[in-house]
N, C-alpha and C. Protein backbone atom coordinates (compact mmCIF):
# COMPACT_ATOMS: atom_id res chain seq x y z
N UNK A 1 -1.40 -22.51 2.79
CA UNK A 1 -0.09 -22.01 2.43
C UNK A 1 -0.24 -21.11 1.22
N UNK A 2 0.18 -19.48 1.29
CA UNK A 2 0.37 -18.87 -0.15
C UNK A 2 1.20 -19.41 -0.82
N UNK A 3 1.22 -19.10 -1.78
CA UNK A 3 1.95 -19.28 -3.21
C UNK A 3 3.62 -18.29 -3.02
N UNK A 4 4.36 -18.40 -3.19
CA UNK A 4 5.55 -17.76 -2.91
C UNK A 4 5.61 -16.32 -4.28
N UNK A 5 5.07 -16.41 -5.29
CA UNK A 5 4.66 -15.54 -6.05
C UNK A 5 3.84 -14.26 -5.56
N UNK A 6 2.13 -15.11 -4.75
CA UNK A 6 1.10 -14.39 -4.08
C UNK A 6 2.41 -13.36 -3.15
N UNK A 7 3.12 -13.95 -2.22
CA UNK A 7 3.60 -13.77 -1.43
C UNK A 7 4.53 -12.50 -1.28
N UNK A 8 5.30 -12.47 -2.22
CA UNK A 8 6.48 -11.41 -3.10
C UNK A 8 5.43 -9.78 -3.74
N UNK A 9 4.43 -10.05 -4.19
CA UNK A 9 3.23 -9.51 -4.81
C UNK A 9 3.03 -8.57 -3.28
N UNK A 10 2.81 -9.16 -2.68
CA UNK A 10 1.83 -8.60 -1.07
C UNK A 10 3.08 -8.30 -0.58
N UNK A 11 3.85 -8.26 -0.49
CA UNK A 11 4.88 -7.91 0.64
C UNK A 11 5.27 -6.51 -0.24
N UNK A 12 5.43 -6.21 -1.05
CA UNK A 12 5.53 -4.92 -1.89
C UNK A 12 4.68 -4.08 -1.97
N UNK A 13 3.70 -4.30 -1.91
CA UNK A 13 2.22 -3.95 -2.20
C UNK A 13 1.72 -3.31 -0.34
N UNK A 14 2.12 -4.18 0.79
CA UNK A 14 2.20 -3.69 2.06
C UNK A 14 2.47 -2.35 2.73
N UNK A 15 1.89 -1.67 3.18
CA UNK A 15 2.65 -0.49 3.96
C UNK A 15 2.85 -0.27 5.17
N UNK A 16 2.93 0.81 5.84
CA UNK A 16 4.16 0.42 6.84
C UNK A 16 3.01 0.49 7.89
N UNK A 17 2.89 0.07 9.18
CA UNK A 17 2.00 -0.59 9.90
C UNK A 17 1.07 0.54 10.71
N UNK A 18 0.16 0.48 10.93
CA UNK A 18 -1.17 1.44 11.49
C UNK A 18 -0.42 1.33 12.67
N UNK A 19 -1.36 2.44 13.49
CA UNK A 19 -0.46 2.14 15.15
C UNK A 19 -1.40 0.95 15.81
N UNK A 20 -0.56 0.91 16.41
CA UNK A 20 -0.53 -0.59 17.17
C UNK A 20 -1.92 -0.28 18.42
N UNK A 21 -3.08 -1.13 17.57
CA UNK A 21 -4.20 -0.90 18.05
C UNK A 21 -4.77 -2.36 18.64
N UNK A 22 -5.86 -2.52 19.53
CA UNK A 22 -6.35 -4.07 19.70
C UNK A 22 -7.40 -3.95 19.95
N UNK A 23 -8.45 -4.71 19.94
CA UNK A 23 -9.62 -4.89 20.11
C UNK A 23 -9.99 -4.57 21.58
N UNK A 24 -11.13 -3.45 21.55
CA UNK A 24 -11.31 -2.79 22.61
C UNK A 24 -10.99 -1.74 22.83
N UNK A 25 -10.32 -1.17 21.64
CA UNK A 25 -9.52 0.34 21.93
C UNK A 25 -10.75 1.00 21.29
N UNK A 26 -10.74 2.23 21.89
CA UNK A 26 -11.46 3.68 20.93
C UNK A 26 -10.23 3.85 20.13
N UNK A 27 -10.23 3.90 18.78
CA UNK A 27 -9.72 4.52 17.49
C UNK A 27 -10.33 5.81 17.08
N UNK A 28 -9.56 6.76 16.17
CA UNK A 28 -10.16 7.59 15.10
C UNK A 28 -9.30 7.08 14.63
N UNK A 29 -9.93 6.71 13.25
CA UNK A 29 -9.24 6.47 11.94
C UNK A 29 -9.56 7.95 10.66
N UNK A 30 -9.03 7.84 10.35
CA UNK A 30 -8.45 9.48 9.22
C UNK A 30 -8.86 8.61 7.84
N UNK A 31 -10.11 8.77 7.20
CA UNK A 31 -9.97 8.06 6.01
C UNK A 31 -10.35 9.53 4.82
N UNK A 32 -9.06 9.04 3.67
CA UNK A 32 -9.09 10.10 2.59
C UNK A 32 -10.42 9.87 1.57
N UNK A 33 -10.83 10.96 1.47
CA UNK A 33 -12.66 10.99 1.06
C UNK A 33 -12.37 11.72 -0.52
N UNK A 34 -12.77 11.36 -2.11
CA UNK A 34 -12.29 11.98 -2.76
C UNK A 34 -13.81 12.45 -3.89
N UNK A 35 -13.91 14.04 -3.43
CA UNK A 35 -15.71 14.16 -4.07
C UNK A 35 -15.24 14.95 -5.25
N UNK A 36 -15.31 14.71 -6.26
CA UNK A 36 -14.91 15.29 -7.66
C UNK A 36 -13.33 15.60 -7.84
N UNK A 37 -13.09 17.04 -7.65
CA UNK A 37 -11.79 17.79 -7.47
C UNK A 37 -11.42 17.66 -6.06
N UNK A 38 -12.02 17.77 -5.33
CA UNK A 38 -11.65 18.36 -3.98
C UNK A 38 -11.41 16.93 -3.54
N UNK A 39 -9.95 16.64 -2.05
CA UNK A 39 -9.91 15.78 -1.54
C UNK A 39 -9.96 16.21 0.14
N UNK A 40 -10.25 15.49 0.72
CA UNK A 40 -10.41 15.97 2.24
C UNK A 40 -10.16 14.59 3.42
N UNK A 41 -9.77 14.48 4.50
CA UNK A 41 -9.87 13.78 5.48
C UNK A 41 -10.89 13.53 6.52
N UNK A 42 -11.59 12.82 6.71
CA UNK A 42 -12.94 12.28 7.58
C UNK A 42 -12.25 11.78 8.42
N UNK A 43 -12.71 12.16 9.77
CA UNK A 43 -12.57 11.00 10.89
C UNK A 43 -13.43 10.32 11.22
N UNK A 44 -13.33 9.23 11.36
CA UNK A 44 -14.41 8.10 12.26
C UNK A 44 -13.85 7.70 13.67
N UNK A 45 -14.36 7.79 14.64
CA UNK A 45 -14.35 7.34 15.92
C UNK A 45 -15.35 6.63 16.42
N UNK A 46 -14.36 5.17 16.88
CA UNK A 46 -15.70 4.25 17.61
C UNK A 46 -14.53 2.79 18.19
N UNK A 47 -14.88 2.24 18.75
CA UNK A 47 -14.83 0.97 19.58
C UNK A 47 -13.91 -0.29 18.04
N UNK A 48 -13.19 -0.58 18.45
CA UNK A 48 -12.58 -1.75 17.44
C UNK A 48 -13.35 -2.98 18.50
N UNK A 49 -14.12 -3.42 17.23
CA UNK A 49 -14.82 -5.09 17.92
C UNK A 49 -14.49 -5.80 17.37
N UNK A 50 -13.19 -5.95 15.88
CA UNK A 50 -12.43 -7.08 15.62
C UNK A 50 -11.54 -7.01 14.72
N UNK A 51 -11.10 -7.64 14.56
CA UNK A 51 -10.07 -7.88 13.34
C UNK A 51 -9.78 -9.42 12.92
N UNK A 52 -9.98 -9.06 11.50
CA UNK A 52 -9.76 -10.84 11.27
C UNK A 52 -8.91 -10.53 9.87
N UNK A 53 -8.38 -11.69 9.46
CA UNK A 53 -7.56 -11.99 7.87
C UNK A 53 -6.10 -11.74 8.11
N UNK A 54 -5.10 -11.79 7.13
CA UNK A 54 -4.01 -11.27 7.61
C UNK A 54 -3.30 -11.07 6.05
N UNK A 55 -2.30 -10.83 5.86
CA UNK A 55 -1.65 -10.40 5.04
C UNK A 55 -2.29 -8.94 4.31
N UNK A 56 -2.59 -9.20 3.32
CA UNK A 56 -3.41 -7.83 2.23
C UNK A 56 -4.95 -8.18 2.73
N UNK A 57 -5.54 -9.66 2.93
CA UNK A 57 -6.63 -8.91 3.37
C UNK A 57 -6.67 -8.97 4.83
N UNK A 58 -6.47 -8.54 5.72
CA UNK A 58 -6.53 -8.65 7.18
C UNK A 58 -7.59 -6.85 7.01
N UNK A 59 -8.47 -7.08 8.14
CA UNK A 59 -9.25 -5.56 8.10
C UNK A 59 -9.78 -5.75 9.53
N UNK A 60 -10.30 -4.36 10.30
CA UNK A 60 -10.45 -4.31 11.64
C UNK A 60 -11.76 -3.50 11.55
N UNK A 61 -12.89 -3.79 11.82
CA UNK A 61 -14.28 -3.24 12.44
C UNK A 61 -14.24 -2.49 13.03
N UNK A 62 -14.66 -1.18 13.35
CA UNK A 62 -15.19 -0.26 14.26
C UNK A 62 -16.18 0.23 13.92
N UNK A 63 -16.94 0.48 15.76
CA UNK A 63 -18.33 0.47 15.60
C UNK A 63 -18.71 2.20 16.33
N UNK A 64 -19.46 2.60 15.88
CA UNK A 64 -20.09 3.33 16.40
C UNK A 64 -21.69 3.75 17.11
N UNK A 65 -22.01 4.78 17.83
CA UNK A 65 -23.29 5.12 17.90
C UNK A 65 -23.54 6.48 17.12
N UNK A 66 -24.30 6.44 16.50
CA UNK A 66 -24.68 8.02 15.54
C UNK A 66 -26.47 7.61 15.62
N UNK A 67 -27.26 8.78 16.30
CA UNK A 67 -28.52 9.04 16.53
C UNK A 67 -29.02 8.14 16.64
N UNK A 68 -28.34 7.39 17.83
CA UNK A 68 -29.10 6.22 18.92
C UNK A 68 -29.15 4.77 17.63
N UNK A 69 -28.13 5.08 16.50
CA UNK A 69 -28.40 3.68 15.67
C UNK A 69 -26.90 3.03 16.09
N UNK A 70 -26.39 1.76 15.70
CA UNK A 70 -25.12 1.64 16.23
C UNK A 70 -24.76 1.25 14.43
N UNK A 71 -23.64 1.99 14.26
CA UNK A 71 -23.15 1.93 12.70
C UNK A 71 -21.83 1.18 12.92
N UNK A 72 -21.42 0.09 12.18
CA UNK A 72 -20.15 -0.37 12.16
C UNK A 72 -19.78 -0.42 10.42
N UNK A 73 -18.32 -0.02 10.40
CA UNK A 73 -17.62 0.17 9.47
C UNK A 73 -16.30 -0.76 8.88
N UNK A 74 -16.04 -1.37 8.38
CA UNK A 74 -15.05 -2.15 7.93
C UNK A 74 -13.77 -1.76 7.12
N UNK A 75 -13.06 -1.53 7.74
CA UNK A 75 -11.29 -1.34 7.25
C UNK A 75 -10.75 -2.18 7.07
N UNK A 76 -10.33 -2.09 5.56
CA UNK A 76 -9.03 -3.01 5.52
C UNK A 76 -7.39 -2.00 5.71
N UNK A 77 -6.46 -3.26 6.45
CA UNK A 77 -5.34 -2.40 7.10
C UNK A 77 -4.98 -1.64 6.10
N UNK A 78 -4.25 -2.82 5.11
CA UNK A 78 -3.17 -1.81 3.94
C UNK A 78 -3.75 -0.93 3.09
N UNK A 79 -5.44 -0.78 3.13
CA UNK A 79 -6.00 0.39 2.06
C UNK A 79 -5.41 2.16 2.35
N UNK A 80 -4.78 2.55 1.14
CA UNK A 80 -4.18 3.51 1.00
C UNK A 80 -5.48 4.64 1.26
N UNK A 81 -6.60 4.25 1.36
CA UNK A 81 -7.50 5.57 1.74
C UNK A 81 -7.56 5.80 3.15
N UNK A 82 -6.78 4.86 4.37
CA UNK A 82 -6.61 5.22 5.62
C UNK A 82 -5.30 6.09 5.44
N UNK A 83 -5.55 7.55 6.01
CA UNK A 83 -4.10 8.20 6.56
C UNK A 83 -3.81 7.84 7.64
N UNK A 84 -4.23 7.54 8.56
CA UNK A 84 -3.63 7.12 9.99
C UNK A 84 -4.72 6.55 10.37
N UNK A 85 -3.78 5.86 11.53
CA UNK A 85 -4.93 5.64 12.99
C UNK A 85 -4.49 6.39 14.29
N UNK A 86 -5.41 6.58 15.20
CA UNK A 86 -5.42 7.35 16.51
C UNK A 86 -5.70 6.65 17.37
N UNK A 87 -5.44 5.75 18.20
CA UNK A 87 -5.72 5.47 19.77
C UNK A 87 -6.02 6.55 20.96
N UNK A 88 -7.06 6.47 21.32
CA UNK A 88 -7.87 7.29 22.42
C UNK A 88 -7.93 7.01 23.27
N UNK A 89 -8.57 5.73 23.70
CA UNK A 89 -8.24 5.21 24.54
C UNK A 89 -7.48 3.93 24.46
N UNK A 90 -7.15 2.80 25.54
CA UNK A 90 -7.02 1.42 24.87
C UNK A 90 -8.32 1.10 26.03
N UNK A 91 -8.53 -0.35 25.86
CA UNK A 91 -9.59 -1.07 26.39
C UNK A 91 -9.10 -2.48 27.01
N UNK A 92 -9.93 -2.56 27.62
CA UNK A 92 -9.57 -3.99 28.42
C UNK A 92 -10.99 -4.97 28.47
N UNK A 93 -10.09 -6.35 27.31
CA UNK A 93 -11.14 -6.98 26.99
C UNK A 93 -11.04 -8.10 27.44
N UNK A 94 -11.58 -9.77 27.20
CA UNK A 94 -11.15 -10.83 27.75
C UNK A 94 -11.82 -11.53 26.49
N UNK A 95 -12.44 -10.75 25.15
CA UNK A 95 -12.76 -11.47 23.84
C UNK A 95 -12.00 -11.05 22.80
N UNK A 96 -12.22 -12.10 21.66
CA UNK A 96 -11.52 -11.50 20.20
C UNK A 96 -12.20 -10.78 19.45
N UNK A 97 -13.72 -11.10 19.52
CA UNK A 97 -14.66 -10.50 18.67
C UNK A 97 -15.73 -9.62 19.86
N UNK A 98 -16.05 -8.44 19.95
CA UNK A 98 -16.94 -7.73 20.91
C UNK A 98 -18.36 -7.95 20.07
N UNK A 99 -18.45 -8.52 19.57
CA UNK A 99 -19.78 -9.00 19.09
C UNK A 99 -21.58 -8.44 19.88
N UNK A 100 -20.98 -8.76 21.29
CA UNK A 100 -22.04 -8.64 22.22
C UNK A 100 -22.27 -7.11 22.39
N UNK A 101 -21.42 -6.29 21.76
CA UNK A 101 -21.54 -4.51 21.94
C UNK A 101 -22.80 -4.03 21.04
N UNK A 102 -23.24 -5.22 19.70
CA UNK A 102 -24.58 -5.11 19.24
C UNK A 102 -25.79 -4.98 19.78
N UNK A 103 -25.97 -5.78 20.95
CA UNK A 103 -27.08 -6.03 21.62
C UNK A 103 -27.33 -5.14 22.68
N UNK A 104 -26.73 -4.17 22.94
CA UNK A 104 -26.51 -3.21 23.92
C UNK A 104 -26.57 -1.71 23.63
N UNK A 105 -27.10 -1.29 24.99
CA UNK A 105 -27.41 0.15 24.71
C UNK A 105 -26.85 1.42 25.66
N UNK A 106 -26.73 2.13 25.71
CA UNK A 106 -26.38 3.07 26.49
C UNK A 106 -24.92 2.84 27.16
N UNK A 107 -25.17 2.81 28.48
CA UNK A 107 -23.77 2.55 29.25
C UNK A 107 -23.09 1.51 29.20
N UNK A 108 -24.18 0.39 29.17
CA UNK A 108 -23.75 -1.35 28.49
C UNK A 108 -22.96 -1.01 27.04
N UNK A 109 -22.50 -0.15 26.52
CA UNK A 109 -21.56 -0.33 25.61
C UNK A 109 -19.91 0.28 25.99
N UNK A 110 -19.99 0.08 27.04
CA UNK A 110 -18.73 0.94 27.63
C UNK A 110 -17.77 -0.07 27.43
N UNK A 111 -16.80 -0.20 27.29
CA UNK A 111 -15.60 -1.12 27.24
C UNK A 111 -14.48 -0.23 28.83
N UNK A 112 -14.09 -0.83 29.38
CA UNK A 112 -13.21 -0.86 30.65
C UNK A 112 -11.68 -0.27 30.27
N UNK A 113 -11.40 0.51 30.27
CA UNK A 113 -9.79 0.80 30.55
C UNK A 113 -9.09 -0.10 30.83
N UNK A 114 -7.73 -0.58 30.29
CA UNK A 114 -6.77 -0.85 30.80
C UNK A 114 -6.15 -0.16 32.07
N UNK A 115 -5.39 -1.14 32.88
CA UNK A 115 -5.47 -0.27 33.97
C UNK A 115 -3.64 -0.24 33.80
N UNK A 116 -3.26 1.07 34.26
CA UNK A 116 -2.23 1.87 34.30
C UNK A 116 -1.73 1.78 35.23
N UNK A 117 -0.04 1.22 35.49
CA UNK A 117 0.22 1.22 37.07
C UNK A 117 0.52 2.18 37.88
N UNK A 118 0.63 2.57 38.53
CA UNK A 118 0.34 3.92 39.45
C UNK A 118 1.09 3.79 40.85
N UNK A 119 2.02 5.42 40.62
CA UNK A 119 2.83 5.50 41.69
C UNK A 119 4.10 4.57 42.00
N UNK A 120 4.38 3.86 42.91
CA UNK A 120 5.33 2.84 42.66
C UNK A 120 5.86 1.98 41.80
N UNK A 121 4.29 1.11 40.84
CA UNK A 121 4.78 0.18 40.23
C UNK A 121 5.09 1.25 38.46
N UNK A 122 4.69 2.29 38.41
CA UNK A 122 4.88 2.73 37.56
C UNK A 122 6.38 3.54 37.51
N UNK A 123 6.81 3.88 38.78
CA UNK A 123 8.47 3.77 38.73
C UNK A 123 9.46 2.97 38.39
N UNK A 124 8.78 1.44 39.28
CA UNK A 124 9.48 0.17 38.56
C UNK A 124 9.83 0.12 37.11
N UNK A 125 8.69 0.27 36.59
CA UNK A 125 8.09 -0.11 34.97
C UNK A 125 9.12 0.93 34.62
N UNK A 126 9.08 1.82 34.81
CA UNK A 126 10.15 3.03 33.97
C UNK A 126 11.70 2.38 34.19
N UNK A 127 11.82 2.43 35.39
CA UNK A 127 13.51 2.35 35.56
C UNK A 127 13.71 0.95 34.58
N UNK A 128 12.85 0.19 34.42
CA UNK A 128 13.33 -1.59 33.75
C UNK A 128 12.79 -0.98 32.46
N UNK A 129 12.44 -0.17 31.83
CA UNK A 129 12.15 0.45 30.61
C UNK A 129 13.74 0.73 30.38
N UNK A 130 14.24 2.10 30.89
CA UNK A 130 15.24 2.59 30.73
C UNK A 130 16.31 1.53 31.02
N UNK A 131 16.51 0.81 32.02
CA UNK A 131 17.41 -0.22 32.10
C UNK A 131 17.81 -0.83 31.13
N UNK A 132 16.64 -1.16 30.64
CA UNK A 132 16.70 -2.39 29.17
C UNK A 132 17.14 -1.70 27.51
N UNK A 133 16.58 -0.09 28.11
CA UNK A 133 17.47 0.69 27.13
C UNK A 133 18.51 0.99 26.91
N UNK A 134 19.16 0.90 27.83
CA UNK A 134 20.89 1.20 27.62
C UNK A 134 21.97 0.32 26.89
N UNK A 135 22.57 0.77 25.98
CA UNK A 135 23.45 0.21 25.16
C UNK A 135 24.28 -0.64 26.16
N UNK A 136 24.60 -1.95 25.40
CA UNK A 136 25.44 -2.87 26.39
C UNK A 136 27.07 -2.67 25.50
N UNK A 137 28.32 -2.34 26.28
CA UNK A 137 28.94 -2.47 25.71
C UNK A 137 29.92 -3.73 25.01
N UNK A 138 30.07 -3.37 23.98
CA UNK A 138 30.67 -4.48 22.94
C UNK A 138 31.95 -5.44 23.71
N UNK A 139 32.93 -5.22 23.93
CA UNK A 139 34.19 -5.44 24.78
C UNK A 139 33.70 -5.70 25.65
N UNK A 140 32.94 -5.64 26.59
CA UNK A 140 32.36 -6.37 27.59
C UNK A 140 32.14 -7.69 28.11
């Protein structure tokens, strides 16, 4: 249990939420890089293989390949040196931690698409989208 003090502290201190990413997605994350005077934006692109903690420290892993080495990087959410996040793809996983994307090489690091419904059921999905959008009236 936090402290209701800790608590008040972090909820101020919070900003407003990355896009809504999950383990298994390709990300670019936008992190602000600051070399003397000059400030600039870096992207990193790679595979999210986890996320753990929550409040101020909650942070999400992404991994990459750069000249056949596999580099993973550690973000924390609320650090003000992320400008955004980017979803590229999403992924379709059946773990919390992709752990096993270490031990692997080449095509064995592929993570699977979510699959998209198509044609019919993706009409459904819209009309009960929009359905559920429509204002209900009050007097009613």
């Amino acid at each position: 249990m936090i402290h209701p003090l800790m608590q008040a502290v972090e909820e101020s201190a919070k900003r407003e939420p990355l896009a809504d990413f999950h383990i298994g997605d390709t990300v670019t994350v936008y992190v602000r890089i600051i070399e003397g005077d000059k400030r600039r934006v870096q992207t990193y692109t790679g595979v999210v293989i986890g996320r753990r903690g929550k409040g101020m420290g909650e942070t999400f892993t992404v991994r990459r390949i750069v000249n056949n080495e596999g580099v993973e990087r550690i973000f924390p959410v609320n650090s003000p040196k992320i400008a955004k996040v980017e979803v590229v793809r999403s992924g379709h996983v059946r773990r919390a931690k992709l752990y096993y994307l270490r031990d692997r090489v080449g095509k064995a690091t592929r993570v699977k698409d979510k699959r998209r419904p198509t044609g019919k059921q993706a009409k459904q999905a819209e009309d009960k989208k929009s359905a559920s959008a429509e204002p209900v009236a009050a007097g009613a």
